[in-house]
N, C-alpha and C. Protein backbone atom coordinates (compact mmCIF):
# COMPACT_ATOMS: atom_id res chain seq x y z
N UNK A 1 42.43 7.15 -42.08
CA UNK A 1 42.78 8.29 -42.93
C UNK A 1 41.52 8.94 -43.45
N UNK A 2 41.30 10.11 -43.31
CA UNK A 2 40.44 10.94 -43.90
C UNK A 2 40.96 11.83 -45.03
N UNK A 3 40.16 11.03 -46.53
CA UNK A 3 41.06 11.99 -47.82
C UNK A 3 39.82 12.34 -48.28
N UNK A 4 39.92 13.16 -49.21
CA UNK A 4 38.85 13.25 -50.19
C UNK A 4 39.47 13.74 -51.30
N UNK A 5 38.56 13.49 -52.60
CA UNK A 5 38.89 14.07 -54.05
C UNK A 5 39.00 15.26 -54.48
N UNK A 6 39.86 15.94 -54.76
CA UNK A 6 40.09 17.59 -55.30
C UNK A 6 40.32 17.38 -56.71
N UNK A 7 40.02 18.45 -56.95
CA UNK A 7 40.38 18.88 -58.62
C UNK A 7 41.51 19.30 -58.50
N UNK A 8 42.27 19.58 -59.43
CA UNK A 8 43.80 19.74 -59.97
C UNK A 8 44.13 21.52 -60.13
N UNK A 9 44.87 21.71 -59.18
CA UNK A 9 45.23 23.76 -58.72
C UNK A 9 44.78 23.98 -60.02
N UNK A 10 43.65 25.18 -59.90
CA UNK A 10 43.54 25.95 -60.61
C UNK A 10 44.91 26.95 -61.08
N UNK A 11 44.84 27.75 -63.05
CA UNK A 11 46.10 28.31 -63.09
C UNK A 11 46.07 29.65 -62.22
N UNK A 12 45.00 30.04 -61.19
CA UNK A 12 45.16 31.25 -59.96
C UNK A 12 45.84 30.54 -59.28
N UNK A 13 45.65 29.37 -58.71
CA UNK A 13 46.36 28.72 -57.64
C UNK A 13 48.22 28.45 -58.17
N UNK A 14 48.18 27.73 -59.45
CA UNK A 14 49.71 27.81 -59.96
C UNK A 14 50.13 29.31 -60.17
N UNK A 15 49.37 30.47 -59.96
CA UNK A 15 50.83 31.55 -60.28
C UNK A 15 51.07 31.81 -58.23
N UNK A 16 50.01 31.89 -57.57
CA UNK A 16 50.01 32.46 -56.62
C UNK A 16 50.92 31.22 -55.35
N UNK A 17 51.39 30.18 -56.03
CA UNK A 17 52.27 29.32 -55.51
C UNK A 17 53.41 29.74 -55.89
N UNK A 18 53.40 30.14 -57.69
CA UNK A 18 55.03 30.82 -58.34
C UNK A 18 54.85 31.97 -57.55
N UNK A 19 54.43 32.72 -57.08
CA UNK A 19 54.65 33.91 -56.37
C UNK A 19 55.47 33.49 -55.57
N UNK A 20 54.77 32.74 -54.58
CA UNK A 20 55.08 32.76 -53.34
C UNK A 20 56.58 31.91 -53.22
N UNK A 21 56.56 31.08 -54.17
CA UNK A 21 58.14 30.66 -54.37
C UNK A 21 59.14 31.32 -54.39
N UNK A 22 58.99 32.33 -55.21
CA UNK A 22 59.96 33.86 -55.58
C UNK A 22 59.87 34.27 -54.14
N UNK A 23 59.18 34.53 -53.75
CA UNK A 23 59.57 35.44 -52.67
C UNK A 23 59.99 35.05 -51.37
N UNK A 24 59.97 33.63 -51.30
CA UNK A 24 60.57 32.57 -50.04
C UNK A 24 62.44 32.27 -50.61
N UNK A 25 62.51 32.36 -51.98
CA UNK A 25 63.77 32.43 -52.29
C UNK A 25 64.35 33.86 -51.97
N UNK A 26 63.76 34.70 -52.77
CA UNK A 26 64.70 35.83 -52.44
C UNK A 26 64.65 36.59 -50.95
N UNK A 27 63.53 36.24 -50.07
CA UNK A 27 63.82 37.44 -49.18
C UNK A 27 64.17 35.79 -47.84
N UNK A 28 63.68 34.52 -48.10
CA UNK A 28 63.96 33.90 -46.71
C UNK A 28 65.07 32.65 -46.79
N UNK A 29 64.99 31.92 -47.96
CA UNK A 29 66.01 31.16 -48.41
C UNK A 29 67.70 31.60 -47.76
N UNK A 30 67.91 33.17 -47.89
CA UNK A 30 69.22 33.20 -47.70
C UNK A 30 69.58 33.87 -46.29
N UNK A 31 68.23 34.36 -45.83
CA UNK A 31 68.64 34.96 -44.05
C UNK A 31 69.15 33.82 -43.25
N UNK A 32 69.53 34.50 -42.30
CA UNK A 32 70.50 33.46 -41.06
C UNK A 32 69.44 32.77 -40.37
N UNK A 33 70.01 31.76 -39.51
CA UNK A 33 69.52 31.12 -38.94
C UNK A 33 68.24 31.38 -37.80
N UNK A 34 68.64 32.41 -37.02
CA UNK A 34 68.33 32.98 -36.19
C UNK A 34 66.63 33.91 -36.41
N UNK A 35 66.60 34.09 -38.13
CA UNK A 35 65.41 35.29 -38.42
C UNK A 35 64.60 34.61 -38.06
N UNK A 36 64.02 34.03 -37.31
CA UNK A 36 62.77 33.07 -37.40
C UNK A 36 61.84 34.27 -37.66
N UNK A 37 61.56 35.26 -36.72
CA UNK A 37 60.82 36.10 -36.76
C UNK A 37 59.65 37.26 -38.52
N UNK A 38 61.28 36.70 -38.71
CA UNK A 38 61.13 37.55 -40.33
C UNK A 38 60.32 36.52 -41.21
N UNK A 39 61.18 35.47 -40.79
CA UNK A 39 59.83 33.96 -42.03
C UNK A 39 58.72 33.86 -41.80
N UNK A 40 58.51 34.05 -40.17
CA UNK A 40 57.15 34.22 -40.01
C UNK A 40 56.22 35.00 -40.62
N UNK A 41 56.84 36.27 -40.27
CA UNK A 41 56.31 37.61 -41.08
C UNK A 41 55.50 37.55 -42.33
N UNK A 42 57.09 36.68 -43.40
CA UNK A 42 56.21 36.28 -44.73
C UNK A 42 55.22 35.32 -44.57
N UNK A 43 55.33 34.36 -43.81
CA UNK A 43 54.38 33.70 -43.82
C UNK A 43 52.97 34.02 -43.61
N UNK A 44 53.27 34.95 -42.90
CA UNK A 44 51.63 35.50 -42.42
C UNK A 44 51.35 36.41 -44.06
N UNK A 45 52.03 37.18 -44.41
CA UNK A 45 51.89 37.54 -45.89
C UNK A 45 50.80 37.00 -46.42
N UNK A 46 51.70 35.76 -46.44
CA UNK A 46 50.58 35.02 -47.81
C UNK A 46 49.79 33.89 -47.19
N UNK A 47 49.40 34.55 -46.05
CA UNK A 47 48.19 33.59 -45.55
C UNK A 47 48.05 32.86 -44.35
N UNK A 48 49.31 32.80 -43.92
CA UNK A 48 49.72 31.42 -42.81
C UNK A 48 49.32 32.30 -41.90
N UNK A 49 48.77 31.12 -40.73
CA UNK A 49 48.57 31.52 -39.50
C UNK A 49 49.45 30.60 -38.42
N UNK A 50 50.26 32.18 -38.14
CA UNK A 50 51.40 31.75 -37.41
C UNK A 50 51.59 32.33 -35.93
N UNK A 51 51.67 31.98 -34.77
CA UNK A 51 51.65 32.56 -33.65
C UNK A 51 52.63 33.03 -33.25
N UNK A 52 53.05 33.54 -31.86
CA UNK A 52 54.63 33.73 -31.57
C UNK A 52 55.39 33.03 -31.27
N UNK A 53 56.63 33.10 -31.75
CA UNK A 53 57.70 31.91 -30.87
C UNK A 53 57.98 31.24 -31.61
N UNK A 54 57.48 30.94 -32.98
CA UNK A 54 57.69 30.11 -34.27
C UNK A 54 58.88 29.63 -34.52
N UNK A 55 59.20 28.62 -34.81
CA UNK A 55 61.01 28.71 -35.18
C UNK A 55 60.53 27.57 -36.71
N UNK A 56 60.50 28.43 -37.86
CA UNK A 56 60.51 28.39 -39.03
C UNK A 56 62.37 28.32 -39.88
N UNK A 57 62.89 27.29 -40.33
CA UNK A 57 63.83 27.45 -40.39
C UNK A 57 64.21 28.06 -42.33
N UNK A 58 65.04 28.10 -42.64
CA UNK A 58 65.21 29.39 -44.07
C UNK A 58 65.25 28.26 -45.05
N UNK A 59 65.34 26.93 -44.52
CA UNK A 59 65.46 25.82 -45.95
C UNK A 59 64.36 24.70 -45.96
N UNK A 60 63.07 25.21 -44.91
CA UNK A 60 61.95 24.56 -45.18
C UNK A 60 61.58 24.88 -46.44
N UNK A 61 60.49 23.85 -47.04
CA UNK A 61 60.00 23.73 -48.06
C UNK A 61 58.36 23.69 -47.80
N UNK A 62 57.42 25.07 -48.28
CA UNK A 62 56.23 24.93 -47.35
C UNK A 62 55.20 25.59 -48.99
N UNK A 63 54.62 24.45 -49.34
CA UNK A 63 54.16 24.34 -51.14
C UNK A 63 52.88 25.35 -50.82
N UNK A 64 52.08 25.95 -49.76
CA UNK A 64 51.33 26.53 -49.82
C UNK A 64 50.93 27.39 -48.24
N UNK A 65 51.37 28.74 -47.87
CA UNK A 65 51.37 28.71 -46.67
C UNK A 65 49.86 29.29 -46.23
N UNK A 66 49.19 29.37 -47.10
CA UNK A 66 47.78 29.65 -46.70
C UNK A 66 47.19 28.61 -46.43
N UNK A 67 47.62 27.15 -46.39
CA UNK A 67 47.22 26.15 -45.85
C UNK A 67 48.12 25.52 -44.61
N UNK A 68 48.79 26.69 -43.91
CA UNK A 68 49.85 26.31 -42.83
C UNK A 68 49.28 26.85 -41.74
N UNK A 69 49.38 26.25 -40.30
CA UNK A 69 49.02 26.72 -39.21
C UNK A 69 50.15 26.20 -37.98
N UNK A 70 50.69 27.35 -37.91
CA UNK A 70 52.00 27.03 -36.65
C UNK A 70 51.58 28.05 -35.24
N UNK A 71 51.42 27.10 -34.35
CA UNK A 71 50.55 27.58 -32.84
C UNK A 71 52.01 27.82 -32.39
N UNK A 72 52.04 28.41 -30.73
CA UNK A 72 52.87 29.10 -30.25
C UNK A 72 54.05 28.30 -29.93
N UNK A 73 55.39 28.77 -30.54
CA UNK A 73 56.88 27.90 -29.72
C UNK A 73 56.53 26.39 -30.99
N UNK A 74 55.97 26.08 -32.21
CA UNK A 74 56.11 25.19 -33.08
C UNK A 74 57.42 25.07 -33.98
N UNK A 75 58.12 24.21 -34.37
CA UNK A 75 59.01 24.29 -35.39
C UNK A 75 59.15 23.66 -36.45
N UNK A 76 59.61 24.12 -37.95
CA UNK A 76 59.86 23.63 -38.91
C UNK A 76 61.36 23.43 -38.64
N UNK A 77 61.88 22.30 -38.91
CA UNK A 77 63.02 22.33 -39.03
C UNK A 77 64.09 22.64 -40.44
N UNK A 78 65.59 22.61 -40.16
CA UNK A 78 65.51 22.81 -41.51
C UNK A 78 65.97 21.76 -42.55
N UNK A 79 65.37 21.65 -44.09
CA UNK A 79 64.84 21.02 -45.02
C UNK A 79 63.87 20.36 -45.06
N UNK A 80 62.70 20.34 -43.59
CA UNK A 80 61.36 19.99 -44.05
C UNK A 80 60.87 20.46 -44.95
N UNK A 81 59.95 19.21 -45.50
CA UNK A 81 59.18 19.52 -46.98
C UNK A 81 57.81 19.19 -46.70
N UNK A 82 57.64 20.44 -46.52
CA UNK A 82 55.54 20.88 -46.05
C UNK A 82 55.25 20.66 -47.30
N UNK A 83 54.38 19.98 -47.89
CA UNK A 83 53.70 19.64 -49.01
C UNK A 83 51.99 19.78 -48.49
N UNK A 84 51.49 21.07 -48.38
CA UNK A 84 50.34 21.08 -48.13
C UNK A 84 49.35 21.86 -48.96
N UNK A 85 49.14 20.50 -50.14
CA UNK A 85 47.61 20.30 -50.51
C UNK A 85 46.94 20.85 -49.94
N UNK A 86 46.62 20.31 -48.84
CA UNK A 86 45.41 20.46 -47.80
C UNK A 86 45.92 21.05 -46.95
N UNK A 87 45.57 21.75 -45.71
CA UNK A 87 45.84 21.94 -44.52
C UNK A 87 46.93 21.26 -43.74
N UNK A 88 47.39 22.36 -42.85
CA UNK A 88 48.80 21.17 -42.02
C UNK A 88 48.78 22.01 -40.76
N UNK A 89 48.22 21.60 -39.76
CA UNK A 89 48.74 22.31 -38.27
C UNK A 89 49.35 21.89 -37.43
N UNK A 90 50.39 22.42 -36.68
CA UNK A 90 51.59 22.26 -35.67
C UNK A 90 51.58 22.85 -34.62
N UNK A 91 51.20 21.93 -33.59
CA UNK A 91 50.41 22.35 -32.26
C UNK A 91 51.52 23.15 -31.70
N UNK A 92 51.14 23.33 -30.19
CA UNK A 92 52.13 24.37 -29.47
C UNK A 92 53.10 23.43 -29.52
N UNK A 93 54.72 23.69 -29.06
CA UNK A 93 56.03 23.06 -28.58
C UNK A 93 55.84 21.75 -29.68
N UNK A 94 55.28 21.76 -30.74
CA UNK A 94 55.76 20.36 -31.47
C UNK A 94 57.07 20.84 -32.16
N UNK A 95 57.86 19.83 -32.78
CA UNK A 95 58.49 19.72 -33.44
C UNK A 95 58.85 19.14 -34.46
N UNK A 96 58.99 19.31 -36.07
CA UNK A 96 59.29 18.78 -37.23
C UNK A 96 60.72 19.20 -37.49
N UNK A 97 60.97 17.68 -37.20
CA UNK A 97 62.40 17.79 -37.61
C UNK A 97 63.27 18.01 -38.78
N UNK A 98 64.96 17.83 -38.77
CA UNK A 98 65.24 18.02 -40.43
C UNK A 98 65.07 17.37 -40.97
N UNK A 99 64.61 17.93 -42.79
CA UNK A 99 64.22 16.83 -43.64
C UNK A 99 62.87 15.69 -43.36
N UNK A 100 62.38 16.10 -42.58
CA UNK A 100 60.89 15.39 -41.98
C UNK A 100 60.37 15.59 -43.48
N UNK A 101 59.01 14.77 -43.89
CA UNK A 101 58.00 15.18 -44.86
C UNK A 101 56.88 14.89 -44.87
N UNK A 102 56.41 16.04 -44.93
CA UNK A 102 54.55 16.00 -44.62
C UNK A 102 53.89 16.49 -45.77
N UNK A 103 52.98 15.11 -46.06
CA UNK A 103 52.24 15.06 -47.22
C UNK A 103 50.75 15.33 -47.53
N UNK A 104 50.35 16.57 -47.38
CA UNK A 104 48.72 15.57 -47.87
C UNK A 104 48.22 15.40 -49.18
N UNK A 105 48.86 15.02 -49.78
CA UNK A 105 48.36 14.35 -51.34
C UNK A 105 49.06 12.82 -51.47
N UNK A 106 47.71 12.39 -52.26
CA UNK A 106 48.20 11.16 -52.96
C UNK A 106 47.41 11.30 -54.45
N UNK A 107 47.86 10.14 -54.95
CA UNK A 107 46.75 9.71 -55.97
C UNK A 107 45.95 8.58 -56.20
N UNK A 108 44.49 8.56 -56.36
CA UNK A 108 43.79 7.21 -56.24
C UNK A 108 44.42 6.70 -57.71
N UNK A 109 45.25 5.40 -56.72
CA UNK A 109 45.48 4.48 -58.06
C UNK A 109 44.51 3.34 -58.68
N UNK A 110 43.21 3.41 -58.05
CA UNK A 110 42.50 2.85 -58.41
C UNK A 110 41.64 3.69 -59.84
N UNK A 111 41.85 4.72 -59.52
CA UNK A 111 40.86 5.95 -60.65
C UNK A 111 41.30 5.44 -62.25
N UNK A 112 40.93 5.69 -63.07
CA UNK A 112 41.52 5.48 -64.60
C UNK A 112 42.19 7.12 -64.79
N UNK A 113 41.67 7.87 -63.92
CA UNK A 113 41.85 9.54 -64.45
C UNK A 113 43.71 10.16 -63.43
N UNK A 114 43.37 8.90 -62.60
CA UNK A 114 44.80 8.81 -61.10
C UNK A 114 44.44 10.24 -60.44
N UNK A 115 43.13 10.23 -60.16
CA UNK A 115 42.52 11.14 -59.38
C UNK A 115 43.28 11.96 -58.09
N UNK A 116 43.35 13.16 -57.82
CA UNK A 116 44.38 13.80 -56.63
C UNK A 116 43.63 13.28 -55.52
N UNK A 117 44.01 12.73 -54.07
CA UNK A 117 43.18 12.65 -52.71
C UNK A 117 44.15 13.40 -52.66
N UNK A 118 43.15 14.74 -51.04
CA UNK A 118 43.85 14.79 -49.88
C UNK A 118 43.75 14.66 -48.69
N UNK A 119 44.24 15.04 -47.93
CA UNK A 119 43.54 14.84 -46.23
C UNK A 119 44.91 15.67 -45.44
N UNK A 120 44.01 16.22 -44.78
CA UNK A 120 45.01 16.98 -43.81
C UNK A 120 45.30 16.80 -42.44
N UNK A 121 46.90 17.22 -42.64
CA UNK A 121 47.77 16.75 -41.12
C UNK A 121 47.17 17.49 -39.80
N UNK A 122 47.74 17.18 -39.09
CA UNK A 122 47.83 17.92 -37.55
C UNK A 122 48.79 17.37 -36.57
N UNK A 123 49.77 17.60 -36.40
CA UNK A 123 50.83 17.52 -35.16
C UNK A 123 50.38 18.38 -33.70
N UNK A 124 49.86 17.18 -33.02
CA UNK A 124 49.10 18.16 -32.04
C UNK A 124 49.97 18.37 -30.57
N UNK A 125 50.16 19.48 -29.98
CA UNK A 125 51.07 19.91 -28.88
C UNK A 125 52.14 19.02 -28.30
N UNK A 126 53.31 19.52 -28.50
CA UNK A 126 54.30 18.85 -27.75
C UNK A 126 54.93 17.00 -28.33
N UNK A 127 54.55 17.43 -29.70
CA UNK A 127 54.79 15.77 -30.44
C UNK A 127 56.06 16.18 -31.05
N UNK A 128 56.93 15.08 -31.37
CA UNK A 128 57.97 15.68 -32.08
C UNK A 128 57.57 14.49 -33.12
N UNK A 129 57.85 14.99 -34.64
CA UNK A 129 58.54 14.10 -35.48
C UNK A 129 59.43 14.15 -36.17
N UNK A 130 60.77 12.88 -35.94
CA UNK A 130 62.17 13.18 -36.08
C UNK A 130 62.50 13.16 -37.03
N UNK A 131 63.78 13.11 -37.39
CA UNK A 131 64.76 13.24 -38.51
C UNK A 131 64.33 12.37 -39.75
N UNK A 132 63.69 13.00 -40.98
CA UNK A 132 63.44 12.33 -42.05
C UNK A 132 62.69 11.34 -41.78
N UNK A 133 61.29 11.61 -41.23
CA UNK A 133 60.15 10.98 -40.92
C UNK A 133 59.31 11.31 -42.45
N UNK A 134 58.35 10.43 -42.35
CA UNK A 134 57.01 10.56 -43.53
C UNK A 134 55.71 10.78 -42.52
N UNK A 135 55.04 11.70 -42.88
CA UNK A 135 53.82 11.95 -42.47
C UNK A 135 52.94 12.25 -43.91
N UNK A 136 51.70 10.88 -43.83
CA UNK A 136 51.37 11.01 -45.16
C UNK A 136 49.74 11.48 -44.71
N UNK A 137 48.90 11.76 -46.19
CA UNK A 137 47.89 12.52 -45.85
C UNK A 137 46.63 12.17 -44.57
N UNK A 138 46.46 13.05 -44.22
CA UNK A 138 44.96 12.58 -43.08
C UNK A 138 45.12 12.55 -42.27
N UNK A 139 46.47 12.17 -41.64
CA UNK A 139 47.36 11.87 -40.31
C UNK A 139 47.19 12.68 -39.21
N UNK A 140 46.81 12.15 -38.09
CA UNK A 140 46.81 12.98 -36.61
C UNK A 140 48.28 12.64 -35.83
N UNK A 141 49.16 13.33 -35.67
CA UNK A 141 50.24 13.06 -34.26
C UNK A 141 49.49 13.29 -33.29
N UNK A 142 48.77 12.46 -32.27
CA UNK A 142 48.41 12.69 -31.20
C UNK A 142 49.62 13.57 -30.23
N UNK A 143 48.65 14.32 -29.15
CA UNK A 143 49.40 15.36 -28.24
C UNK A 143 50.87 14.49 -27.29
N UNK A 144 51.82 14.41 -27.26
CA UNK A 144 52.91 14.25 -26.69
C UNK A 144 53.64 13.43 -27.47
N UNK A 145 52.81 13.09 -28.57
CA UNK A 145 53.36 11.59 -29.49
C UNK A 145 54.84 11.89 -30.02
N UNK A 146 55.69 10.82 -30.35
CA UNK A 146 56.78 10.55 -31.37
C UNK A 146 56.86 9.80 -32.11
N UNK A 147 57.36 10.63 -33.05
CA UNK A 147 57.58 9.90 -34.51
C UNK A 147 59.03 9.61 -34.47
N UNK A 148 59.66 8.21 -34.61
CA UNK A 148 60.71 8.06 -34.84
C UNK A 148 61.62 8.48 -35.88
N UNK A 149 62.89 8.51 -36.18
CA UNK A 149 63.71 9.35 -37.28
C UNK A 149 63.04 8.02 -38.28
N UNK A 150 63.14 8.46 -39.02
CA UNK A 150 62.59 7.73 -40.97
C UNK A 150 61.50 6.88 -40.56
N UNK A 151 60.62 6.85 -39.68
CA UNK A 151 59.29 6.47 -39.81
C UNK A 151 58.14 6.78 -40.82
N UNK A 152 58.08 5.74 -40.82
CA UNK A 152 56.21 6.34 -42.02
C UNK A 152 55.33 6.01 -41.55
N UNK A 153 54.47 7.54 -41.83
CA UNK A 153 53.24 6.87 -40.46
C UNK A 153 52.28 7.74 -42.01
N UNK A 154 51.21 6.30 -41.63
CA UNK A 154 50.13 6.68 -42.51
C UNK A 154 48.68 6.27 -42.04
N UNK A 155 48.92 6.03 -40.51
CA UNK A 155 47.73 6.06 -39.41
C UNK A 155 47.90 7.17 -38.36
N UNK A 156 46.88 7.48 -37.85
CA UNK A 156 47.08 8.15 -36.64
C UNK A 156 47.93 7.66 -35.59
N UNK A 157 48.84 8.56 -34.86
CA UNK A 157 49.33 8.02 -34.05
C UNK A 157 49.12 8.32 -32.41
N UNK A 158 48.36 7.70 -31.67
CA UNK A 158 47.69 7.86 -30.52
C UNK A 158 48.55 8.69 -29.39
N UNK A 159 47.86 9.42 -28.61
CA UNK A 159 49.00 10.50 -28.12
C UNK A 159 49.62 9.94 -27.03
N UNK A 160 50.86 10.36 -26.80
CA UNK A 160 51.61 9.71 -25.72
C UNK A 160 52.44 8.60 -26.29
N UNK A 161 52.61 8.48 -27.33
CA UNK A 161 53.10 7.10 -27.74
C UNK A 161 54.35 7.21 -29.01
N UNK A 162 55.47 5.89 -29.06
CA UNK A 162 56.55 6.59 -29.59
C UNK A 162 56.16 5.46 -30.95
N UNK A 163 56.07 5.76 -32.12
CA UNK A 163 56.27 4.83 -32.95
C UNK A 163 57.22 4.94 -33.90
N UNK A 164 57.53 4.11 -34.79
CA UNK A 164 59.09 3.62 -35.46
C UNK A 164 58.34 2.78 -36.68
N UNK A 165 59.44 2.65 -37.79
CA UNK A 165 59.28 1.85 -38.32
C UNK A 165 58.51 2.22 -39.68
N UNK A 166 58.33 1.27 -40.87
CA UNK A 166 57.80 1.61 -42.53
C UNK A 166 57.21 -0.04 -42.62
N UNK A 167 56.05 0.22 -42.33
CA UNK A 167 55.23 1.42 -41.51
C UNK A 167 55.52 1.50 -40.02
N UNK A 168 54.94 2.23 -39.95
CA UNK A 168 55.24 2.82 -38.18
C UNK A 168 54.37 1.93 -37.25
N UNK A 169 54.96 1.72 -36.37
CA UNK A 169 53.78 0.95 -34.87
C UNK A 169 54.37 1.03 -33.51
N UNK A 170 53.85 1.23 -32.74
CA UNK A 170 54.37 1.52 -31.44
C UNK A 170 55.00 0.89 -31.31
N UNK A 171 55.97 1.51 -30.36
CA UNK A 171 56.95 0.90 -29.98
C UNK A 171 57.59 1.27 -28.60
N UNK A 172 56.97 2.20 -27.91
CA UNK A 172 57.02 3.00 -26.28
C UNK A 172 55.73 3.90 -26.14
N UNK A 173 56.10 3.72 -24.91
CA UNK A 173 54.99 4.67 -24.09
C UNK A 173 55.74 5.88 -23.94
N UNK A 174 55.46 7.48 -24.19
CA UNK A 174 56.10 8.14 -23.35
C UNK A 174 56.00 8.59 -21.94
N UNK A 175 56.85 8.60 -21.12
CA UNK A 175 56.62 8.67 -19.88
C UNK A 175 56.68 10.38 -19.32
């Protein structure tokens, strides 16, 4: 895992998150299924770098999209909860499934102050991770990899390979 120590959102950073909340409720929260196109749109708004083909669904949860990067044909599914502290990129054809959650924050519980770490994700091309998976900070999905449904993976997971389990460990090769 690669984290490091941040200071605590500045109050520019807490309104320009309340912004961006408001406006993921009112204009994407309630479109159909189908707008992918339009979430994107906002997303690029406020920062995200998003390619074509995106399939962003209307009940993701994405805490900062200027720290989001969705490459071509990527998906949020819907009720993933993007929690990105730090950076989060989603290679071409990956997939985050529903209710998946990707983290990059913790707190050093060793600190007396319970200091913020983060470290940032990357789901790299053609990985899926399934149904109500944990992806915690620093984490690489290697390229073809799977994440099993409610896995917690808080190592890298080497590409080509299916892992399972709290914590997660291989458990197939993909073929």
């Amino acid at each position: 895992m690669r984290l490091e120590r941040r200071s605590p959102p500045s109050t520019a950073d807490k309104g320009r998150r309340g912004l961006w909340k408001v406006i993921w409720a009112l204009f994407c929260i309630p479109t159909p299924a189908p707008f992918h196109a339009w979430r994107a749109f906002i997303l690029r708004l406020f920062g995200a770098t998003v390619e074509e083909g995106v399939r962003v669904y209307s009940s993701a949860r994405i805490w900062a999209p200027w720290n989001l990067t969705l490459k071509a044909r990527a998906c949020l599914g819907p009720g993933v909860d993007c929690f990105n502290v730090a950076p989060v990129s989603i290679g071409e054809d990956a997939t985050v499934s529903q209710r998946a959650f990707l983290c990059t924050a913790s707190r050093d519980y060793r600190d007396p102050a319970f200091g913020l770490l983060v470290g940032a994700i990357t789901i790299d091309p053609r990985s899926w991770v399934a149904a109500e998976a944990y992806v915690g900070p620093g984490v690489r999905v290697g390229a073809g990899a799977v994440v099993a449904a409610r896995a917690v993976v808080i190592r890298d997971v080497v590409p080509n390979t299916v892992v399972g389990g709290n914590p997660a460990r291989p458990i197939s090769v993909v073929s």
